[in-house]
Protein backbone atom coordinates (compact mmCIF):
# COMPACT_ATOMS: atom_id res chain seq x y z
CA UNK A 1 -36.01 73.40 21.07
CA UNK A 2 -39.65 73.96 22.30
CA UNK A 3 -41.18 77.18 21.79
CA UNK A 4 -40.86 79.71 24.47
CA UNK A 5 -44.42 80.08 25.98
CA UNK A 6 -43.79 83.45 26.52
CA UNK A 7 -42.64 84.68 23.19
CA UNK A 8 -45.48 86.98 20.86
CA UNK A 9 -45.89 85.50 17.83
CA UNK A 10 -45.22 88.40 13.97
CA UNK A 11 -48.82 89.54 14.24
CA UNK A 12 -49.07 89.68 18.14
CA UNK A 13 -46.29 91.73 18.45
CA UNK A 14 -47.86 94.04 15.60
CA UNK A 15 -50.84 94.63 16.89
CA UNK A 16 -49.30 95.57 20.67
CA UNK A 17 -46.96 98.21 18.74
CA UNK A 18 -50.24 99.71 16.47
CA UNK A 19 -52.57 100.14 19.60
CA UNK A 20 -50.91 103.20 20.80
CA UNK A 21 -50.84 104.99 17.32
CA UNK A 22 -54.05 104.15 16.96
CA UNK A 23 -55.52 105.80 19.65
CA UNK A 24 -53.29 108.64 18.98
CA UNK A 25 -54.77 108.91 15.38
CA UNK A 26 -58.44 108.50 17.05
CA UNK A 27 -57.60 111.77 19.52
CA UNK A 28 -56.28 113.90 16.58
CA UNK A 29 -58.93 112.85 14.47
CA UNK A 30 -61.35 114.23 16.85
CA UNK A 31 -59.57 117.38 17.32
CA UNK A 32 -58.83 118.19 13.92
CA UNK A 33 -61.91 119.78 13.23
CA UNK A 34 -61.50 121.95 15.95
CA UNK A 35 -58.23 123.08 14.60
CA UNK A 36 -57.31 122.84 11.33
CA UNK A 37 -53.53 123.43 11.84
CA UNK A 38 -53.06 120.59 13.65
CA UNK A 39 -53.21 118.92 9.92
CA UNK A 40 -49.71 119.28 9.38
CA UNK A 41 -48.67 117.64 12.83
CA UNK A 42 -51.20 114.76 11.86
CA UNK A 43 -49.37 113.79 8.47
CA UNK A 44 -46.23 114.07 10.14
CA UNK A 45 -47.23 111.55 13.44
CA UNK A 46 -48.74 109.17 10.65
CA UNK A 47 -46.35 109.14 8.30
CA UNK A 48 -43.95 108.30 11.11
CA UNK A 49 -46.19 105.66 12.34
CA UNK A 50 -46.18 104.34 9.00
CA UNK A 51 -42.87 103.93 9.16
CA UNK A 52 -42.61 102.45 12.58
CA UNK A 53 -45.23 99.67 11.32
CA UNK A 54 -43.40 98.97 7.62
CA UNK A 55 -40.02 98.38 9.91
CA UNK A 56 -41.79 95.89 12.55
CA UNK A 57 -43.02 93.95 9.63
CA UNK A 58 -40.03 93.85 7.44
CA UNK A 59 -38.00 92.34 10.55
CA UNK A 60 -40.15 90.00 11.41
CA UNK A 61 -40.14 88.79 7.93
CA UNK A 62 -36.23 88.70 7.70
CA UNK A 63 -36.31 86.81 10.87
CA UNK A 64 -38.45 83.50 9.56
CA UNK A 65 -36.47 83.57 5.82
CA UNK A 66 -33.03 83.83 8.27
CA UNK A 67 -34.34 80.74 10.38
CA UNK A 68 -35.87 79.16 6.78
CA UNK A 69 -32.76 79.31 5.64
CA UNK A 70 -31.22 77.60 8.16
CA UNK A 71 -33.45 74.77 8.31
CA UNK A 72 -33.08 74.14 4.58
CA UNK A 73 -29.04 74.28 5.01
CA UNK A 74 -29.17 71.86 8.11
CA UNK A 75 -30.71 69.40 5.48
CA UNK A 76 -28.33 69.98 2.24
CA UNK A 77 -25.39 67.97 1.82
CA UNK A 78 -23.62 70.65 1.02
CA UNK A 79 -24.51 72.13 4.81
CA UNK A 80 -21.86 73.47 7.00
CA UNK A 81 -22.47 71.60 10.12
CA UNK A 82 -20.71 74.44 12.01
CA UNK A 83 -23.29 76.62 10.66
CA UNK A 84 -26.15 74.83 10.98
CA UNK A 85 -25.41 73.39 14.68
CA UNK A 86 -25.04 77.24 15.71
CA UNK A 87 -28.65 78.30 15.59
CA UNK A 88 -30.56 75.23 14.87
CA UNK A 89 -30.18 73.30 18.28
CA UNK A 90 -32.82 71.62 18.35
CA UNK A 91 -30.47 69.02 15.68
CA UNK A 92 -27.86 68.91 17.72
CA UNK A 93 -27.09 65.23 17.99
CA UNK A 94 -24.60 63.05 19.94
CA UNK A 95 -23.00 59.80 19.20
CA UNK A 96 -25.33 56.65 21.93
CA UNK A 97 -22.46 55.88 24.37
CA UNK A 98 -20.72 52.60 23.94
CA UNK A 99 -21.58 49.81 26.54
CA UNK A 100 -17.91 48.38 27.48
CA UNK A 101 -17.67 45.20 29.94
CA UNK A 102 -14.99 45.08 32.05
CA UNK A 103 -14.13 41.41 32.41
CA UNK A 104 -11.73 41.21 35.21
CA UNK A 105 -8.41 39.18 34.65
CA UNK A 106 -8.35 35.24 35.51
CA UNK A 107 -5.71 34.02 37.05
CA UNK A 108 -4.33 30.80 35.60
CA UNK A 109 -4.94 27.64 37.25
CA UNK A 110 -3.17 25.01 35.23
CA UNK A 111 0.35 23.76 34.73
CA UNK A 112 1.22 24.70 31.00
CA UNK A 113 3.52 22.50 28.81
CA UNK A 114 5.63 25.11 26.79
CA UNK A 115 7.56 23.99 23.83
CA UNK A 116 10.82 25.93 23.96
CA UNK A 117 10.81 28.18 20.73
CA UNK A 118 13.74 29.79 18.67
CA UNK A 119 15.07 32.70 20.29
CA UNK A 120 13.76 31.72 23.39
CA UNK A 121 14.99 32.73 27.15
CA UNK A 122 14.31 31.88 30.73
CA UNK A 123 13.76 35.31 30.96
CA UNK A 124 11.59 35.93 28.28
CA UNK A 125 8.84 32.63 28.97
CA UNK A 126 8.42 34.16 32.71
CA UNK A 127 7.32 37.44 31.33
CA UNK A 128 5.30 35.68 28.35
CA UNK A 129 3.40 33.74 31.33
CA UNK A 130 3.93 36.40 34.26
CA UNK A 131 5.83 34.45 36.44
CA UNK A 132 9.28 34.67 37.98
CA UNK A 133 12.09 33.37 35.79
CA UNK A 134 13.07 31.38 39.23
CA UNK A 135 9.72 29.65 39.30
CA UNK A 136 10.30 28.06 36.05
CA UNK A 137 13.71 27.04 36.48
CA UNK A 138 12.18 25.32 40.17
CA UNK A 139 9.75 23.38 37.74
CA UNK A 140 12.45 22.10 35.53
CA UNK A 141 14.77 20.64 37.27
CA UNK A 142 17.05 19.72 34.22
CA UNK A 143 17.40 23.52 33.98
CA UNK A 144 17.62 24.86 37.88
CA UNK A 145 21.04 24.31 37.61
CA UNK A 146 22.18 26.17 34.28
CA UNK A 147 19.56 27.88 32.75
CA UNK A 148 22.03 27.35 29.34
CA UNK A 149 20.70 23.91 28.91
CA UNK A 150 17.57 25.70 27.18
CA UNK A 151 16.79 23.78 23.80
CA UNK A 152 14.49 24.33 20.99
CA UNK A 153 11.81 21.44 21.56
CA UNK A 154 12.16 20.89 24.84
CA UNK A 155 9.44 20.99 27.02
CA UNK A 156 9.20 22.95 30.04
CA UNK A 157 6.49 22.76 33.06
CA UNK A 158 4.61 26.58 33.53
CA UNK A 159 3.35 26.88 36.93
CA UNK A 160 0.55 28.80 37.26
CA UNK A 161 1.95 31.68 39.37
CA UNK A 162 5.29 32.55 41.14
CA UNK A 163 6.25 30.08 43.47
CA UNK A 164 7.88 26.72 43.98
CA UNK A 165 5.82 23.68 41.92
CA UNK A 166 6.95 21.06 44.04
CA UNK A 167 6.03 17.06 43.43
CA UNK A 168 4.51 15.61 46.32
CA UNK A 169 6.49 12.84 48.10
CA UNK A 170 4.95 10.37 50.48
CA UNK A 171 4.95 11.57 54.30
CA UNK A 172 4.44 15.43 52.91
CA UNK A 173 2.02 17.62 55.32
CA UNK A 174 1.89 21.26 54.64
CA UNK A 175 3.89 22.37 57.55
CA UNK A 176 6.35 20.52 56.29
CA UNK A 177 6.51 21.80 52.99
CA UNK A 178 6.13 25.09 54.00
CA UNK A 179 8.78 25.00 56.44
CA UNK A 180 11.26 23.74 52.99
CA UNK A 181 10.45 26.82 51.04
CA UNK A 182 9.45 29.55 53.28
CA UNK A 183 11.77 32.68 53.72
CA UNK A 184 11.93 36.42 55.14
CA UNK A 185 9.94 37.72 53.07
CA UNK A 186 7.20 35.38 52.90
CA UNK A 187 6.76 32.50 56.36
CA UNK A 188 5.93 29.27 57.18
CA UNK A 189 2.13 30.34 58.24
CA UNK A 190 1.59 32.62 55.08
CA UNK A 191 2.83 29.48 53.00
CA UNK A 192 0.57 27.50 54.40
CA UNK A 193 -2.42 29.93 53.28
CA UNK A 194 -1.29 30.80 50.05
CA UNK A 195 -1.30 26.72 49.53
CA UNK A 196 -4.91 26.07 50.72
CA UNK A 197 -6.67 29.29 48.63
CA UNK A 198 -4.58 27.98 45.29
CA UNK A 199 -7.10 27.20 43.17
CA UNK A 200 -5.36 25.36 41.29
CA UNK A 201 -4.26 23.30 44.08
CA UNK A 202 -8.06 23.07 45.38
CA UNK A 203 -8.42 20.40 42.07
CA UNK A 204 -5.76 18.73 41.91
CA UNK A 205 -5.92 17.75 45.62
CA UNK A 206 -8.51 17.23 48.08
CA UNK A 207 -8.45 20.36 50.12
CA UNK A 208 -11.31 21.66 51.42
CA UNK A 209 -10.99 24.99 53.99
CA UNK A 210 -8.36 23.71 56.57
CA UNK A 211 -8.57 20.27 55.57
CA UNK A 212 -6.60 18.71 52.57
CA UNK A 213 -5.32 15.59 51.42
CA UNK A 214 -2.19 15.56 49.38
CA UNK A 215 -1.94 12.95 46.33
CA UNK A 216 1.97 11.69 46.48
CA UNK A 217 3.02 12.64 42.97
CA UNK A 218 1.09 15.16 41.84
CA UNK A 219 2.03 18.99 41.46
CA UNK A 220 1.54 21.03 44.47
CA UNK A 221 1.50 25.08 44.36
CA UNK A 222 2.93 26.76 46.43
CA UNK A 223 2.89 30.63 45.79
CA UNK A 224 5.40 32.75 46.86
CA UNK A 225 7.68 30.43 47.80
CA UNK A 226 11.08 30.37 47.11
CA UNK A 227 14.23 27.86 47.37
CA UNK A 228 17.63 28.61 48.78
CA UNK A 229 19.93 30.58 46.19
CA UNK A 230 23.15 28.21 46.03
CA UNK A 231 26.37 30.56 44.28
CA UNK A 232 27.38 28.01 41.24
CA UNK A 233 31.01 27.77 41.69
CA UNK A 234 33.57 27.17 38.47
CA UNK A 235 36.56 24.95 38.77
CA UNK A 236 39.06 26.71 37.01
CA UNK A 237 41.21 24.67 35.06
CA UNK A 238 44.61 23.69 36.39
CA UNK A 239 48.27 23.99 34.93
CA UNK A 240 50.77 26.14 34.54
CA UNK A 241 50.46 29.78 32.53
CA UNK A 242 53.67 30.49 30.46
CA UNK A 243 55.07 33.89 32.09
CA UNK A 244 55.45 35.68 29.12
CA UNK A 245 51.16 35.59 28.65
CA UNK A 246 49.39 38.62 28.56
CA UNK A 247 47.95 39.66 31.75
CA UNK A 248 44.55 40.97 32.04
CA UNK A 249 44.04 45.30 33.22
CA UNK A 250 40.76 44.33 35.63
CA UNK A 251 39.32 46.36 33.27
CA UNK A 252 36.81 44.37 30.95
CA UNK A 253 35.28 45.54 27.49
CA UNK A 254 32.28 43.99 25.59
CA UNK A 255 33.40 40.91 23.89
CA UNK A 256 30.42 41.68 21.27
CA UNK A 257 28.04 44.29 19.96
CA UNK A 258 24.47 43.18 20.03
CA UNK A 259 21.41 43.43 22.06
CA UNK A 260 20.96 42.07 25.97
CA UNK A 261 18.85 38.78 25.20
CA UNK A 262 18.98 38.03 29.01
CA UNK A 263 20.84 39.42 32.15
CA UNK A 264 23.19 38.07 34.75
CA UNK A 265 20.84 36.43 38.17
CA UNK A 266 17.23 36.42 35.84
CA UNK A 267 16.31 33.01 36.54
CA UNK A 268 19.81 32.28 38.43
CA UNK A 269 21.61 33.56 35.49
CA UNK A 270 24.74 32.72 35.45
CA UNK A 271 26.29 35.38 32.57
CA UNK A 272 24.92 37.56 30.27
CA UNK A 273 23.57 36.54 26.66
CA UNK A 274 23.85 38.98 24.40
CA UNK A 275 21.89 38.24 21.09
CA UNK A 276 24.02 38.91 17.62
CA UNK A 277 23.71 37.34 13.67
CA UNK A 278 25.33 33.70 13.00
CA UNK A 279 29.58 34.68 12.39
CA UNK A 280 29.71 38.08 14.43
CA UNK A 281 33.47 38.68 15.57
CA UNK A 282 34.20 38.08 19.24
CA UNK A 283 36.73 39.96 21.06
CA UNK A 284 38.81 39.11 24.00
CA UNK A 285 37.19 40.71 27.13
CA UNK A 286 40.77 41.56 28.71
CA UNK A 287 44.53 40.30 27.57
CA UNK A 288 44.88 36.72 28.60
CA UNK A 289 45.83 33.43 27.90
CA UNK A 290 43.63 30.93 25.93
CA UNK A 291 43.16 27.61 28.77
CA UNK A 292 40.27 26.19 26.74
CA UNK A 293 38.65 25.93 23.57
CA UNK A 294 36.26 22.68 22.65
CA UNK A 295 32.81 21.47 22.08
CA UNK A 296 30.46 19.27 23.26
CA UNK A 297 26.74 18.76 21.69
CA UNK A 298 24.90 20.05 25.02
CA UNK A 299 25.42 23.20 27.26
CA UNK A 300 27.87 25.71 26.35
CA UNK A 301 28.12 24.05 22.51
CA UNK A 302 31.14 25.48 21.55
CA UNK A 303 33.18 27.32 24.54
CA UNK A 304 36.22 29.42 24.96
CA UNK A 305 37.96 29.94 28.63
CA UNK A 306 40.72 32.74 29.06
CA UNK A 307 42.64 33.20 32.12
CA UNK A 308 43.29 36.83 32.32
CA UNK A 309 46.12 35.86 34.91
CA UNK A 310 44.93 38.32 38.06
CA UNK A 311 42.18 36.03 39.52
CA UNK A 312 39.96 36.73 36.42
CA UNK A 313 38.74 34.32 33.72
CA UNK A 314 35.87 35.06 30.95
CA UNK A 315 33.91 32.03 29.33
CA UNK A 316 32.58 32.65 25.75
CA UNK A 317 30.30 30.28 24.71
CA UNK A 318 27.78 28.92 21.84
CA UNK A 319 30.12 30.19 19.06
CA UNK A 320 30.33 28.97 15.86
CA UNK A 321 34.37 29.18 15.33
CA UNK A 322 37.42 29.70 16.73
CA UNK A 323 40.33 32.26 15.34
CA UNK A 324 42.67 31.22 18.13
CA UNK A 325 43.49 27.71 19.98
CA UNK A 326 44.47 27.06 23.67
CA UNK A 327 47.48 27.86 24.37
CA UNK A 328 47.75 31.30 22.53
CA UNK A 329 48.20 34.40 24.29
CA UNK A 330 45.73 37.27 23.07
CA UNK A 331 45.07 41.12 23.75
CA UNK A 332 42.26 43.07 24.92
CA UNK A 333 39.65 43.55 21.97
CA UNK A 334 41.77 40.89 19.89
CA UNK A 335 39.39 38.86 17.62
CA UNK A 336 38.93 35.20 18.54
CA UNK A 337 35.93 33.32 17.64
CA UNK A 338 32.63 33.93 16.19
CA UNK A 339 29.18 34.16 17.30
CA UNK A 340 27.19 31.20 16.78
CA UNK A 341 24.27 28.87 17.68
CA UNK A 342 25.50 25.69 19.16
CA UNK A 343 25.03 23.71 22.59
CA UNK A 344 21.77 24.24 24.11
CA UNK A 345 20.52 27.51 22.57
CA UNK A 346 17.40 29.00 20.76
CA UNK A 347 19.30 31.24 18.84
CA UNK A 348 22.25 33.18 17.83
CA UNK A 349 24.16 34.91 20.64
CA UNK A 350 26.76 34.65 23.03
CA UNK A 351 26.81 33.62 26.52
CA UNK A 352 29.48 35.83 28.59
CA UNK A 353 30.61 35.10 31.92
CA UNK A 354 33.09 36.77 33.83
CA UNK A 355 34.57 34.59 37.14
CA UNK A 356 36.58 35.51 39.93
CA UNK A 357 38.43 33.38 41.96
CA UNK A 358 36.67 30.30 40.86
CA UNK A 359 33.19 32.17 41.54
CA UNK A 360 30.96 33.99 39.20
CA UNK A 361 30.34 38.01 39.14
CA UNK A 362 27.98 40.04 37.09
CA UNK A 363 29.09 41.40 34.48
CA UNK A 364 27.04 44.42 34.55
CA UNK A 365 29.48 45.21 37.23
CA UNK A 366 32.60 44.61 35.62
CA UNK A 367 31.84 45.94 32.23
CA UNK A 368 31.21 49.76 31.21
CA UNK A 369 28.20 51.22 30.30
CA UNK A 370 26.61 50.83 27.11
């Protein structure tokens, strides 16, 4: 720290304290020969001022081997910092700040070919790329309709935000396309905008401001948009049901115990997946009878379909084995089949789906908490 201009230095301050008692000693001096018994009060005033001066000088000495000391700790290795910091300011030091660049986030601007992975979900690619699971399902056709048909390999289109990635056709204007995917929540004339300030859409076609031309076959963006949800209805399979078959409660348990891999409606889910080791022991949802059991080397792999005989029917699908056939009647919680990998699926699990009436519900709904 600097110096304090104001501040006497050992000897300064010294010589202001021994100027009165010096001038004190000068006046007895002078008088003392007038009066002899002023002897005695002169020895006692100097040996006090004696004193006073031996106790100025032996703090101010104490006061530069105190601040010595100090200095010579601050530089030992053995120094306590705490100790040192606390009268030796002027080495207080602090750590240069760290120059940190904010780069702001890019949006993507490119269609990405993804290469389905084990263990993979609709679901779980939007999030990866921060899109809607509905947006990738509009970019793959094969899969729009049954998000199931997921396969290790296959390749799948990423658009490059959420939205419809629609293929020009020949004759397309933007009103016109905007008009096909607009809804409540986002119009026609919104549409239209989103379309022309796309980057990605401002290389791939010639649009310019307002004005645009559209190449017939190529991608075209179009963010926020969104197609019609269509309810997938299930054809429940005919014939009769012996009378003495169990009949379903309404009252559904978990087939499995596992973790949710993917809900019911993410990317027009149509059931829920729930993700479990290779041989796991299903359970019947409800009591029921057994109308279906096969496999075929796409979809659902290997399926099971019970008719719980009140309107109800559960699908269990992707296993790995069956414990009973069609035909058999089976209890709530009774074991039959195993979880497995087949069809078109990334990994182990099992794909539930509850249907009522020919028309699927969530299960979330039906089923009790977890």
């Amino acid at each position: 720290m600097p110096e304090d201009p104001y501040r006497l230095s050992g000897p300064a301050r010294l010589r202001v304290w021994a100027a009165p008692a010096i001038l004190i000693v000068r006046d007895l001096l002078r008088d003392c020969v007038e009066d002899i018994p002023l002897l005695t009060r002169i020895a006692s005033h100097v040996g006090l001022l004696f004193l006073m001066l031996v106790t100025i000088a032996a703090s101010n000495i104490r006061f530069n081997t105190y601040r010595d000391e100090n200095v010579n700790l601050s530089n030992s290795d053995s120094a306590d910092p705490f100790l040192a910091n606390e009268f030796i300011e002027d080495e207080l030091s602090f750590p240069a700040a760290i120059p940190i660049t904010n780069v702001p986030m890019r949006t993507r601007q490119e269609v990405v070919k993804y290469p389905v992975q084990a263990g993979d979900t609709v679901s779980g690619i939007a999030e990866q790329f921060d899109v809607s699971g509905d947006s990738i399902l509009w970019a793959n056709p094969k899969l729009e309709d049954n998000p199931d048909m997921l396969s290790i390999g296959q390749t799948l289109n990423i658009p490059p935000a959420t939205g419809v990635l629609y293929t020009v056709l020949n004759g397309d204007n933007l009103q016109k396309i905007a008009d096909k995917f607009k809804s409540k929540k986002t119009p026609a004339d919104q549409l239209i905008q989103n379309i022309l300030k796309s980057e990605y859409n401002q290389e791939v076609h010639d649009i310019k401001g307002s004005d645009y031309v559209l190449t017939t076959g190529q991608f075209l963006m179009v963010p926020g948009g969104a197609k019609p949800y269509v309810a997938r209805v299930v054809h429940a399979i005919g014939g009769p049901i012996p009378s003495s078959a169990a009949r379903g409660t309404g009252h559904f348990g978990w087939p499995v115990s596992g973790r949710i891999t993917q809900g019911f409606g993410i990317a027009r889910h149509t059931g829920v997946d729930i993700g479990a080791p290779k041989g796991t022991p299903v359970v019947a949802a409800d009591s029921g009878y057994v109308v279906a059991v096969g496999c075929v080397p796409t979809g659902y792999g290997c399926s099971m379909l019970i008719n719980h005989g009140n309107g109800f029917s559960t699908r269990y699908a992707h296993l790995s084995s069956f414990i009973v056939d069609a035909g058999s009647s089976v209890k709530k919680g009774q074991l039959i089949a195993r979880v497995g990998n087949t069809g078109n699926s990334t990994g182990p699990h099992l794909h539930f789906e509850i249907i009522q009436s020919g028309v699927i519900r969530n299960p979330f709904g039906l089923l009790p908490g977890r």
